[in-house]
Every structure is written in C-alpha cells, then in structure tokens.
Protein backbone atom coordinates (compact mmCIF):
# COMPACT_ATOMS: atom_id res chain seq x y z
CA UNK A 1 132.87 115.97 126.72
CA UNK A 2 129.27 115.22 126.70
CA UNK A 3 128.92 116.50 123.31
CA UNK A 4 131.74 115.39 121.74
CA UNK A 5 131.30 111.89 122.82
CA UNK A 6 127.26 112.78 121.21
CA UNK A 7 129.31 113.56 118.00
CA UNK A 8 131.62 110.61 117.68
CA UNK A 9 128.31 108.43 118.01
CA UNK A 10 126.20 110.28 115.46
CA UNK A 11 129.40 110.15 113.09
CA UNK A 12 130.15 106.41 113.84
CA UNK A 13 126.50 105.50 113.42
CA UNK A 14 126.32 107.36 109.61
CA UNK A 15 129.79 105.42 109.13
CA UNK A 16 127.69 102.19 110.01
CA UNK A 17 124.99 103.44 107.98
CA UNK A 18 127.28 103.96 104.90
CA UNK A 19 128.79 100.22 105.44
CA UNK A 20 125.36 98.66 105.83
CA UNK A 21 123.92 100.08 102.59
CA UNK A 22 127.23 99.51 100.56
CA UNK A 23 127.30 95.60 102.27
CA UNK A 24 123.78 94.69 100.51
CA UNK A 25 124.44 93.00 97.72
CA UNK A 26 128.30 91.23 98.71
CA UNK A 27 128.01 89.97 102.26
CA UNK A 28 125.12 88.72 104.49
CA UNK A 29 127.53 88.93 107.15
CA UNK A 30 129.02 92.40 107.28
CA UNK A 31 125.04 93.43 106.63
CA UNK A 32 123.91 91.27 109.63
CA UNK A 33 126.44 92.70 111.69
CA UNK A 34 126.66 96.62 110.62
CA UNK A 35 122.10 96.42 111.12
CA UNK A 36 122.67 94.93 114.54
CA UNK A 37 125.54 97.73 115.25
CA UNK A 38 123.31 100.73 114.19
CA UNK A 39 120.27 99.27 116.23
CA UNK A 40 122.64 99.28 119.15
CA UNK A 41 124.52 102.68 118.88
CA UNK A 42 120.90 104.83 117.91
CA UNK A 43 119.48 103.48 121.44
CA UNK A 44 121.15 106.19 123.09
CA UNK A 45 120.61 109.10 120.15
CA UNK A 46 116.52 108.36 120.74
CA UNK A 47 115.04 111.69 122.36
CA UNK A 48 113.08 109.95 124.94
CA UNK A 49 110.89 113.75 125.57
CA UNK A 50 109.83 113.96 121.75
CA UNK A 51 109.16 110.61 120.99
CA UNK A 52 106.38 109.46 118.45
CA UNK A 53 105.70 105.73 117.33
CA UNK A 54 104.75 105.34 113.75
CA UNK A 55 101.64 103.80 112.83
CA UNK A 56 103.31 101.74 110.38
CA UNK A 57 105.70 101.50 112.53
CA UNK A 58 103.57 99.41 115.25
CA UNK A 59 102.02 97.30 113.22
CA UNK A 60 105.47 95.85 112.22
CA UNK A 61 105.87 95.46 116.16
CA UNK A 62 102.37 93.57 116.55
CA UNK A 63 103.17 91.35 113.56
CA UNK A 64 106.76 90.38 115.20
CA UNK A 65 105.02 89.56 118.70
CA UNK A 66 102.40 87.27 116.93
CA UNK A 67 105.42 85.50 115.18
CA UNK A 68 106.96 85.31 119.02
CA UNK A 69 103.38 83.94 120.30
CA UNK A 70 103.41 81.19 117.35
CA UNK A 71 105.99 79.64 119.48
CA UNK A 72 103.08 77.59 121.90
CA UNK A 73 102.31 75.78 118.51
CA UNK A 74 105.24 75.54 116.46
CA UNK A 75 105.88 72.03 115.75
CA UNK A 76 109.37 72.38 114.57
CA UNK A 77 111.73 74.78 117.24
CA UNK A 78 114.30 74.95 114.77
CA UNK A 79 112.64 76.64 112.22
CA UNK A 80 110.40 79.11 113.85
CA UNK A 81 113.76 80.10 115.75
CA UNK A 82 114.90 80.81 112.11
CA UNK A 83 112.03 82.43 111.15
CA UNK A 84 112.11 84.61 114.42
CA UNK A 85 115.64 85.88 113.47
CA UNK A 86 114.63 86.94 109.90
CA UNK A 87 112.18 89.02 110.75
CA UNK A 88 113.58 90.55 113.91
CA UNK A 89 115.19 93.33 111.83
CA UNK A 90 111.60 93.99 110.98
CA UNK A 91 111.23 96.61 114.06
CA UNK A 92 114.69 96.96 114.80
CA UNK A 93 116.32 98.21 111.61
CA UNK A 94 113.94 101.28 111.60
CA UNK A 95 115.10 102.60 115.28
CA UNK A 96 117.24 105.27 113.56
CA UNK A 97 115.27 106.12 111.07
CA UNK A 98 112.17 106.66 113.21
CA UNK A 99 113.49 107.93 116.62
CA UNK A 100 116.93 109.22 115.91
CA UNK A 101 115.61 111.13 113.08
CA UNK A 102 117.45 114.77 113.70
CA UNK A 103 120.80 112.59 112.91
CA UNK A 104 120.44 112.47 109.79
CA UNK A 105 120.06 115.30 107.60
CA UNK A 106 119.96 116.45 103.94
CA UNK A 107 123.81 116.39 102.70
CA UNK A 108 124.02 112.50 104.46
CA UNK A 109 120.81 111.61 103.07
CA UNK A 110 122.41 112.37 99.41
CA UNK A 111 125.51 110.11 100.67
CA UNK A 112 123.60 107.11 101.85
CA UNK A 113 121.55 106.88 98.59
CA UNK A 114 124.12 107.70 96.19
CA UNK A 115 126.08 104.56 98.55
CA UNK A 116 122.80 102.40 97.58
CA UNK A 117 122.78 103.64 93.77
CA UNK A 118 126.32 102.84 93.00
CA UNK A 119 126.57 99.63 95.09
CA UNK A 120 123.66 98.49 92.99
CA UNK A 121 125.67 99.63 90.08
CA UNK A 122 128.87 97.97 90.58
CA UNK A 123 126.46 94.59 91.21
CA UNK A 124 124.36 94.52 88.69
CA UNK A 125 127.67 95.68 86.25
CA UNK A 126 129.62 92.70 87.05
CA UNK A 127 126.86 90.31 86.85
CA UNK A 128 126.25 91.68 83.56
CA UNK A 129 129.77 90.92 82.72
CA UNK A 130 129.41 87.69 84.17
CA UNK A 131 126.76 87.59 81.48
CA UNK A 132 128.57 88.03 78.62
CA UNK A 133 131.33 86.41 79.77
CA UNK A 134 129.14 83.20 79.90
CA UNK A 135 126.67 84.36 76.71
CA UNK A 136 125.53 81.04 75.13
CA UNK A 137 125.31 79.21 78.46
CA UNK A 138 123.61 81.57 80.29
CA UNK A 139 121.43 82.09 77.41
CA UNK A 140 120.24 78.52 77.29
CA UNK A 141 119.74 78.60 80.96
CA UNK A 142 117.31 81.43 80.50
CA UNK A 143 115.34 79.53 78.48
CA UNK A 144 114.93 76.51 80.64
CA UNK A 145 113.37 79.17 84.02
CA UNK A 146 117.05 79.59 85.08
CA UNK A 147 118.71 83.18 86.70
CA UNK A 148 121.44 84.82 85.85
CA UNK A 149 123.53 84.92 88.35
CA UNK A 150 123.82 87.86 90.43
CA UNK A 151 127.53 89.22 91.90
CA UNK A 152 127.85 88.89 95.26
CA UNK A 153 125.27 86.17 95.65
CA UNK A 154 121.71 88.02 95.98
CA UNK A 155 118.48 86.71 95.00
CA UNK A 156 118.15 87.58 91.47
CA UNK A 157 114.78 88.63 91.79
CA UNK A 158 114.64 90.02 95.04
CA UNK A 159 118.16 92.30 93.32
CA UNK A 160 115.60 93.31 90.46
CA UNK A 161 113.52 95.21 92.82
CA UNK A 162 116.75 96.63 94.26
CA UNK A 163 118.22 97.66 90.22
CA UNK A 164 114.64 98.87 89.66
CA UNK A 165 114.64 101.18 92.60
CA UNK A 166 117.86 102.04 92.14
CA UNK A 167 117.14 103.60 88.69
CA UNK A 168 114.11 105.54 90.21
CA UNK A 169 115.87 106.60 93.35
CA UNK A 170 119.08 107.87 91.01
CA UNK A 171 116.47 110.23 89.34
CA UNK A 172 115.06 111.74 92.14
CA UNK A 173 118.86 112.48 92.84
CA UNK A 174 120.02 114.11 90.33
CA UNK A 175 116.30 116.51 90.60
CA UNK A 176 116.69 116.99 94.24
CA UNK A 177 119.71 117.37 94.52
CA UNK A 178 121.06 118.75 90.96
CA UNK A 179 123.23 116.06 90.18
CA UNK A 180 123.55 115.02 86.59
CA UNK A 181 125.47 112.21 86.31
CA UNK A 182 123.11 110.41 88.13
CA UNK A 183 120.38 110.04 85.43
CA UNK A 184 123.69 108.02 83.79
CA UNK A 185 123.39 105.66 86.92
CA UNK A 186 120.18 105.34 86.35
CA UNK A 187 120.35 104.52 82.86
CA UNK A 188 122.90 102.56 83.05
CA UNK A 189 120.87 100.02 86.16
CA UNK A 190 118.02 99.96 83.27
CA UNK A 191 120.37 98.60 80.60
CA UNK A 192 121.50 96.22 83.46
CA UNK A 193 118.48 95.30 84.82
CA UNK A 194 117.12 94.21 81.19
CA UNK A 195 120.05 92.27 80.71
CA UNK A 196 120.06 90.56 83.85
CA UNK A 197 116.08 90.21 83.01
CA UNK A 198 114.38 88.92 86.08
CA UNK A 199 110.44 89.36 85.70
CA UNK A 200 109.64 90.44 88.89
CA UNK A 201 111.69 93.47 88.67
CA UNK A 202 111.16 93.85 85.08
CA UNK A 203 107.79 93.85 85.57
CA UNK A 204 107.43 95.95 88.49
CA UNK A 205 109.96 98.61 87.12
CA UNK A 206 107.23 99.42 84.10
CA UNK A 207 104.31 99.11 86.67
CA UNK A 208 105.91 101.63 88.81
CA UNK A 209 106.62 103.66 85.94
CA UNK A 210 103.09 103.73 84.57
CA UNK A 211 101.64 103.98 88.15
CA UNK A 212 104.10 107.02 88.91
CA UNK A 213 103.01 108.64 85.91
CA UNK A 214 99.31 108.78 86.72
CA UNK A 215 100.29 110.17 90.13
CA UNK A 216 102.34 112.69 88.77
CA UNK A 217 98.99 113.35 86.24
CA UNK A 218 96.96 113.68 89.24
CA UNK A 219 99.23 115.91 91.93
CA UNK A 220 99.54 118.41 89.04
CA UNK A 221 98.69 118.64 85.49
CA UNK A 222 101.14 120.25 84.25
CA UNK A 223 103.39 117.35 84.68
CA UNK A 224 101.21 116.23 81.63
CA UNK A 225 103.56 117.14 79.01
CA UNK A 226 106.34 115.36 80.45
CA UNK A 227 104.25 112.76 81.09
CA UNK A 228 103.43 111.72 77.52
CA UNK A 229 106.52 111.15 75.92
CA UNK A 230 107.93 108.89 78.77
CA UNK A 231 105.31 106.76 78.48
CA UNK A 232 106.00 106.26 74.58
CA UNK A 233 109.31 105.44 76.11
CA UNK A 234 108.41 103.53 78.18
CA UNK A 235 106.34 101.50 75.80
CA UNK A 236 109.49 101.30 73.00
CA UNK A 237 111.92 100.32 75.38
CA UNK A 238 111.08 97.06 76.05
CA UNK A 239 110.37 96.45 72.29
CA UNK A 240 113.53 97.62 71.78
CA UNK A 241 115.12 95.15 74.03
CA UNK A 242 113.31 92.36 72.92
CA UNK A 243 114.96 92.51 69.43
CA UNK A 244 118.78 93.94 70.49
CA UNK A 245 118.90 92.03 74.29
CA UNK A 246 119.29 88.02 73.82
CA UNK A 247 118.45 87.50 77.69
CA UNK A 248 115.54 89.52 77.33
CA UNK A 249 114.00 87.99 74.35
CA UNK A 250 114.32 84.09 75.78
CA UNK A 251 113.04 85.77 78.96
CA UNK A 252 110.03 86.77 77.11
CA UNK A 253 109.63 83.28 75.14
CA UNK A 254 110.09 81.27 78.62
CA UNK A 255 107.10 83.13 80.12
CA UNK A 256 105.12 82.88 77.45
CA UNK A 257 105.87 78.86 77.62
CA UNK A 258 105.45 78.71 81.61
CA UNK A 259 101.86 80.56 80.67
CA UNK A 260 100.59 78.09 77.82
CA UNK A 261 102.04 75.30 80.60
CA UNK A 262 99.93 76.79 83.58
CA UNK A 263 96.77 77.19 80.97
CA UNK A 264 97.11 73.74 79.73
CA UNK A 265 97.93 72.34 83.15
CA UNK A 266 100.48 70.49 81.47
CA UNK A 267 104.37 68.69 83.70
CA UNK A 268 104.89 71.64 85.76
CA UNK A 269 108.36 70.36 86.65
CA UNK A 270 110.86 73.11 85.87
CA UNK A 271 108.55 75.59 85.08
CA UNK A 272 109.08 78.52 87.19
CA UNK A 273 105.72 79.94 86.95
CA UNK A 274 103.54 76.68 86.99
CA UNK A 275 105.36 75.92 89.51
CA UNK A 276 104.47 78.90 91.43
CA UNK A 277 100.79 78.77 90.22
CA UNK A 278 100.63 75.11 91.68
CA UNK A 279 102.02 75.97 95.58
CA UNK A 280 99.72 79.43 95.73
CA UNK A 281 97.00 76.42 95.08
CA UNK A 282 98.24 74.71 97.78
CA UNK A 283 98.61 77.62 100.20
CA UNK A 284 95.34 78.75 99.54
CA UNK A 285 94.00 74.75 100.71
CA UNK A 286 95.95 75.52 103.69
CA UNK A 287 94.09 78.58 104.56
CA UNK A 288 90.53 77.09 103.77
CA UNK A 289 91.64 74.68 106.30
CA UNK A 290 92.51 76.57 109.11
CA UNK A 291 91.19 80.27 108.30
CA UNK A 292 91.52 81.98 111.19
CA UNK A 293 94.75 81.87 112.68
CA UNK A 294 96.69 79.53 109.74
CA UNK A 295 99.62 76.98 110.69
CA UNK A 296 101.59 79.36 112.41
CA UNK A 297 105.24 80.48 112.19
CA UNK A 298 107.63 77.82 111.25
CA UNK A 299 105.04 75.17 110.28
CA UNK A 300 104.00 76.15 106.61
CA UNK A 301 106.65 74.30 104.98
CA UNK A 302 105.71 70.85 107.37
CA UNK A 303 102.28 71.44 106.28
CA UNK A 304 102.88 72.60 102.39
CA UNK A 305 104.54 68.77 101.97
CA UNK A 306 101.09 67.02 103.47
CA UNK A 307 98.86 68.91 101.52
CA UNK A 308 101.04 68.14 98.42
CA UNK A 309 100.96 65.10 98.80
CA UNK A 310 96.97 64.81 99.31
CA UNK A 311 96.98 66.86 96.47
CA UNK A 312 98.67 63.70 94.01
CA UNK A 313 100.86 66.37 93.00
CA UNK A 314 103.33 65.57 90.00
CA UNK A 315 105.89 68.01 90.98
CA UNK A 316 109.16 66.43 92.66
CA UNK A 317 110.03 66.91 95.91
CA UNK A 318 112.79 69.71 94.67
CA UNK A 319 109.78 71.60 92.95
CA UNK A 320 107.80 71.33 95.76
CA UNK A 321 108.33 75.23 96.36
CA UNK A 322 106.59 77.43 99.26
CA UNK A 323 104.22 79.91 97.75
CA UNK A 324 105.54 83.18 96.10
CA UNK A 325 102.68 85.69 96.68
CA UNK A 326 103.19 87.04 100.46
CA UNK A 327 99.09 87.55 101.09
CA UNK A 328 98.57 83.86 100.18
CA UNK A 329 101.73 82.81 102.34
CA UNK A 330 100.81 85.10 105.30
CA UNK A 331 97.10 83.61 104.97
CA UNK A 332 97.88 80.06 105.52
CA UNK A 333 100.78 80.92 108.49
CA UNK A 334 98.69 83.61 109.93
CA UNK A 335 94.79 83.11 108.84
CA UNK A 336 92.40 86.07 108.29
CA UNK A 337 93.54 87.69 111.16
CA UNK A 338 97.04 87.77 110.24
CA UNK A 339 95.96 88.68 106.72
CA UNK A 340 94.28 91.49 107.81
CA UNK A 341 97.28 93.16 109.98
CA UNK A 342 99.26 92.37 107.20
CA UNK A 343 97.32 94.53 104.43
CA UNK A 344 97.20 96.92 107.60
CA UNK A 345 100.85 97.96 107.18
CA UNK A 346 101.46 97.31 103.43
CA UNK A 347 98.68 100.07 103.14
CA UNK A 348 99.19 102.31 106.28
CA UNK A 349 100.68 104.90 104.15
CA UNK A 350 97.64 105.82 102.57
CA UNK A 351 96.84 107.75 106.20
CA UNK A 352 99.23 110.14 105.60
CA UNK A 353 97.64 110.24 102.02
CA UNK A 354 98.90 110.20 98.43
CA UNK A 355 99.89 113.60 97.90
CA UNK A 356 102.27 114.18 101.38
CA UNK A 357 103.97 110.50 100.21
CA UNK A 358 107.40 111.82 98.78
CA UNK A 359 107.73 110.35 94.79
CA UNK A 360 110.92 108.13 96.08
CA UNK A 361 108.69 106.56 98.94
CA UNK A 362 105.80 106.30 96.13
CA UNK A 363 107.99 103.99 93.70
CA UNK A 364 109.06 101.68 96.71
CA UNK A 365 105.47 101.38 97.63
CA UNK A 366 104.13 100.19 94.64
CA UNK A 367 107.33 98.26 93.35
CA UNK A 368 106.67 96.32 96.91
CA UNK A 369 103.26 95.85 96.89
CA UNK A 370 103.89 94.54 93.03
CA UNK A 371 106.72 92.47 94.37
CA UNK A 372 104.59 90.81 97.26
CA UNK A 373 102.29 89.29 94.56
CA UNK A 374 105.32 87.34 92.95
CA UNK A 375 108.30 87.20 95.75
CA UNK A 376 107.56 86.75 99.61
CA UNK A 377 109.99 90.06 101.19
CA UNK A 378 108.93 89.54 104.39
CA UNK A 379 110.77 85.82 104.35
CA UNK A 380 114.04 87.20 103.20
CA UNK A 381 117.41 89.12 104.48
CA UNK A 382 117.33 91.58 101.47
CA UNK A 383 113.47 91.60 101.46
CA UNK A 384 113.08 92.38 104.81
CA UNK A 385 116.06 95.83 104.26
CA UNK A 386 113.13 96.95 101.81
CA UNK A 387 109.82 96.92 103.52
CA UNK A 388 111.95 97.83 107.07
CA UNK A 389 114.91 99.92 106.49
CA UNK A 390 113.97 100.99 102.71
CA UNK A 391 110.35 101.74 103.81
CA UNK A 392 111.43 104.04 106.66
CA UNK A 393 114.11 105.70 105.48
CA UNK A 394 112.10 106.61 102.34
CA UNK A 395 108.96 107.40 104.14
CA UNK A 396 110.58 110.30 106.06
CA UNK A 397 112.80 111.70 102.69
CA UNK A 398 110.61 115.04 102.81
CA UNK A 399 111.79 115.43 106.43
CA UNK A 400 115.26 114.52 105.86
CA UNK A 401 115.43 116.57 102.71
CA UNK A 402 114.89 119.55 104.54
CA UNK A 403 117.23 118.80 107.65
CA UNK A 404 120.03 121.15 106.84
CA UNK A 405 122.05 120.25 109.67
CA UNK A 406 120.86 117.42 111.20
C-alpha cells in the first residue's frame, strides 16, 4: 500500500509538473495554483537521510529572508506583502527539483521540455497570427516603442527569453534525445520570435548564440568546424530579416531612434529606451543615497517618484517607469550588501565550473544574466519560473539525463 500510494504521488506530481509548464504562457492562475500544488505534494517525496542544500540554492533562501526582514521598514504594507508573494516561489518552486530529484528521470525529462517547447510554440504561433492578422496597425505601433501582443497575455519581453530558450532547448532535444522534428520547433520559435521582435530576446538569443559558440570552441576543438558556419548564420539571419520581416525592420529603426534620443538627451516621453536610460539614472541616485542597505522591499517605487521629482524630470507620471536592469534595481532596494548576494547566486554556477554546466543550463545562464541588464526577472511571475524553476531544473539536466528510471 505504502508503495503504491508512493506511486500515485510521484505520478500525480509529474501530472502537475506537465500542467504547470504547459500553463506558462495562458493562465497566471492555473500556474499559481499547479507551483503551489507541486511544492506541496514533493514535501513528502524529499529523502530526509540523503539530503543536500544547493549552494545556489541557499542563497535564494537568504535573499527571500532579507525581503521578509525589510518588513521593520517598509513604509507601504501593501506592497511589500506583494512583493513577498512574488518572490516566494523563489525557494519553493525548486523543492522538487532539488530534493525530490530521483522522481524524475530521463524519458519525463524529454516530456516536460518537449511540454515547454510546444507550449511556447503554440504562443508565440498565434501571436504571430495575431500579427498578421493586424499587419499595418501593429506595424505602426512598432514604430512608436509599442509590443506586439503576446497570446495568452505574457510579457512580451519577458516571452522573448522564453521563444529564445525554447529554440535552444528544442536543439538539445532532438541531439539528446534523437528527435528530429524538433530542430523544426526550433526553427520555427526563431521565425516567430523575429516576427514578434522584442529586443531583449532578440538580442539575447544572438548573444547566447555567439557566447555558446566560444564555449563549445573552448570544451573541444573539434566543435570548430561546426562552429564556423553557424556563426555566418548567425550573422545573415538577422540581415535577412531586416529586409523580408516588416516588424523586424521598424524594430531596428525604433532603436536606432530611442538611441539618437538617449544621445541627444532629447523628450524622452514614449521612448522605450530613454525612458529606461532615465529611471536606471534615478535608481542609481537612490543607491548613492542610501548604499548600504537601499530603500528596502516595497519602498523603491515610493522613493523612485521623490527622486523624480528632485530630479525636474520631463517624463509624465505614466513614463515614470521603475528601472529595467535588476543590479541597479536590487542596489537601490537592497544596497551593496544586497548587491553583493545578488551577483552571489546569478554567478554561483561558476563553482561547479564551466565545463560540468550542461549546454541547456549554459544558454539559460547567459540569456538571464543578458536579460537582467534590460528586464528585472526577479520582479515578475514568469521571470521568477526562469531563474527558480528554469534554473534548477536545467542545472541538474546531466543528472536527470542519465536517470533511467527515476
């Protein structure tokens, strides 16, 4: 009995698993839900005699408990209570992947992702539908610092990370596991994720690229001739888009007008990037001011509006935007101190060291730590799935990989 109700609760916990992954883009709820569920039903799967905390791991836990400490000087209840419940999933999203690792093995491994990859799929296909459905508007809209809207409601560029790893993740798929119609998926995520052309994921997908390739170069040269050729790919591509991809090519001629606007220091209003430019300026005041322990959880955005404000800034109060880059924004909440955990974690895999890093946890890493300079993770629902349950999940693929059964 004892091992058949064992079963039921491994099963129903991959069935939870499944539901999460496929719930990411289309509901908040069912995702909210389905993460607290697994949290719940792995508590009793942990193996109490072999456990091991993380490094990584930990520092997630001491980051959450200064967040829980921040509540002696929050000045607003309300939002550090929302802030708390955000990043809660921080430590308890990778219970299952950490301590209830034997539960998951190699065949369900190959499920879960190929879940992610065609969820992202489906997404990313209707939106581009969506797209042409809506050509000239949209179009325009791109023009004036405007998204494309995503299906299902996702934060365009937080979903470009998602398409981008998606297309690196289907890959490593169809290698690992022999599976050919994935390199379709993937290349059908990069059409998608051109069209849909957010630059955060655009740019992060060719920095990942490049970044993998000198890795590759450097864990074994004879990767070297493979090597070459993608990167003239990977060079043309974009070129290519540029002149057959509409989205793409007003994508490229907004940023190059929010750049001569941030160089000129011209009416930021509107402009994504100036925009962006103007509150990492303010941020950074904020952390001059107090640079040891910052404002604290749930007070940045009081704070942000002063210093605005003393700043004679031009922007309206709807441009008025929290900063973008997540070692700025962590600098003014948390001060040095918090800035230091922080770079702690984001770099904790390098103890394990480059070459034991499996090349799906590799391309997260860096497409995150490229994210974090343009998109705070750590302050959203889908950001915080990628640097908790993505992280984790991807950390460990070696030793899931190789889990026959489980």
């Amino acid at each position: 009995m004892q091992n058949n109700s064992h079963n039921f609760n491994i099963n129903l916990l991959k069935a939870l698993l499944i539901i999460f992954v496929a719930s990411i883009p289309f509901s908040r709820a069912v995702l909210s839900i389905s993460g607290l569920s697994i949290f719940v039903l792995s508590l009793p799967l942990i193996n109490t005699k072999k456990l091991q905390f993380d490094k990584s791991y930990l520092l997630l836990v001491f980051l959450i408990l200064v967040c829980f400490a921040d509540y002696f000087r929050a000045d607003n209840i309300v939002q550090w209570k929302s802030e708390i419940l955000i990043k809660l999933p921080l430590i308890l999203l990778p219970i299952p992947i950490i301590f209830a690792q034997n539960t998951l093995e190699r065949t369900f491994l190959k499920f879960l992702l190929i879940t992610f990859i065609i969820t992202i799929l489906v997404s990313s296909s209707i939106s581009v539908i969506n797209y042409f459905l809506n050509f000239e508007e949209l179009n325009k809209l791109v023009l004036q610092s405007k998204n494309i809207p995503i299906s299902g409601g996702m934060h365009h560029i937080t979903f470009s990370v998602y398409c981008a790893i998606a297309v690196f993740i289907s890959i490593f798929i169809a290698v690992d596991y022999k599976i050919k119609w994935m390199y379709l998926a993937a290349g059908i995520n990069l059409i998608n994720l051109h069209i849909l052309s957010a630059r955060t994921g655009l740019a992060g997908f060719y920095f990942a690229s490049f970044t993998l390739a000198i890795i590759l170069i450097f864990k074994n040269k004879q990767y070297l001739k493979f090597v070459l050729p993608s990167i003239i790919l990977l060079i043309l591509f974009p070129v290519i888009a540029f002149f057959t991809v509409k989205s793409f090519k007003n994508r490229a001629i907004n940023t190059l007008d929010d750049i001569k606007t941030t160089i000129n220091q011209t009416d930021a209003n509107y402009k994504s990037m100036a925009m962006r430019v103007e509150a990492t300026k303010i941020a950074w005041k904020i952390f001059i001011k107090n640079p040891i322990t910052g404002v604290g959880t749930g007070n940045l955005r009081k704070q942000m509006d002063i210093e605005y404000e003393l700043q004679n800034t031009n922007l309206f109060l709807e441009n008025r935007i929290l900063p973008h880059n997540q070692f700025i924004l962590e600098a003014a909440t948390r001060g040095i101190l918090g800035l230091i955990q922080f770079i702690l974690f984001i770099f904790s895999p390098l103890l394990i060291g480059i070459k034991k890093l499996s090349y799906p946890f590799l391309t997260l890493w860096v497409l995150i730590i490229f994210g974090l300079l343009f998109e705070c993770f750590f302050e959203r629902q889908h950001g915080i799935i990628l640097v908790s349950f993505f992280w984790f999940l991807l950390l460990n693929y070696n030793k899931f990989l190789n889990n026959i059964k489980g």
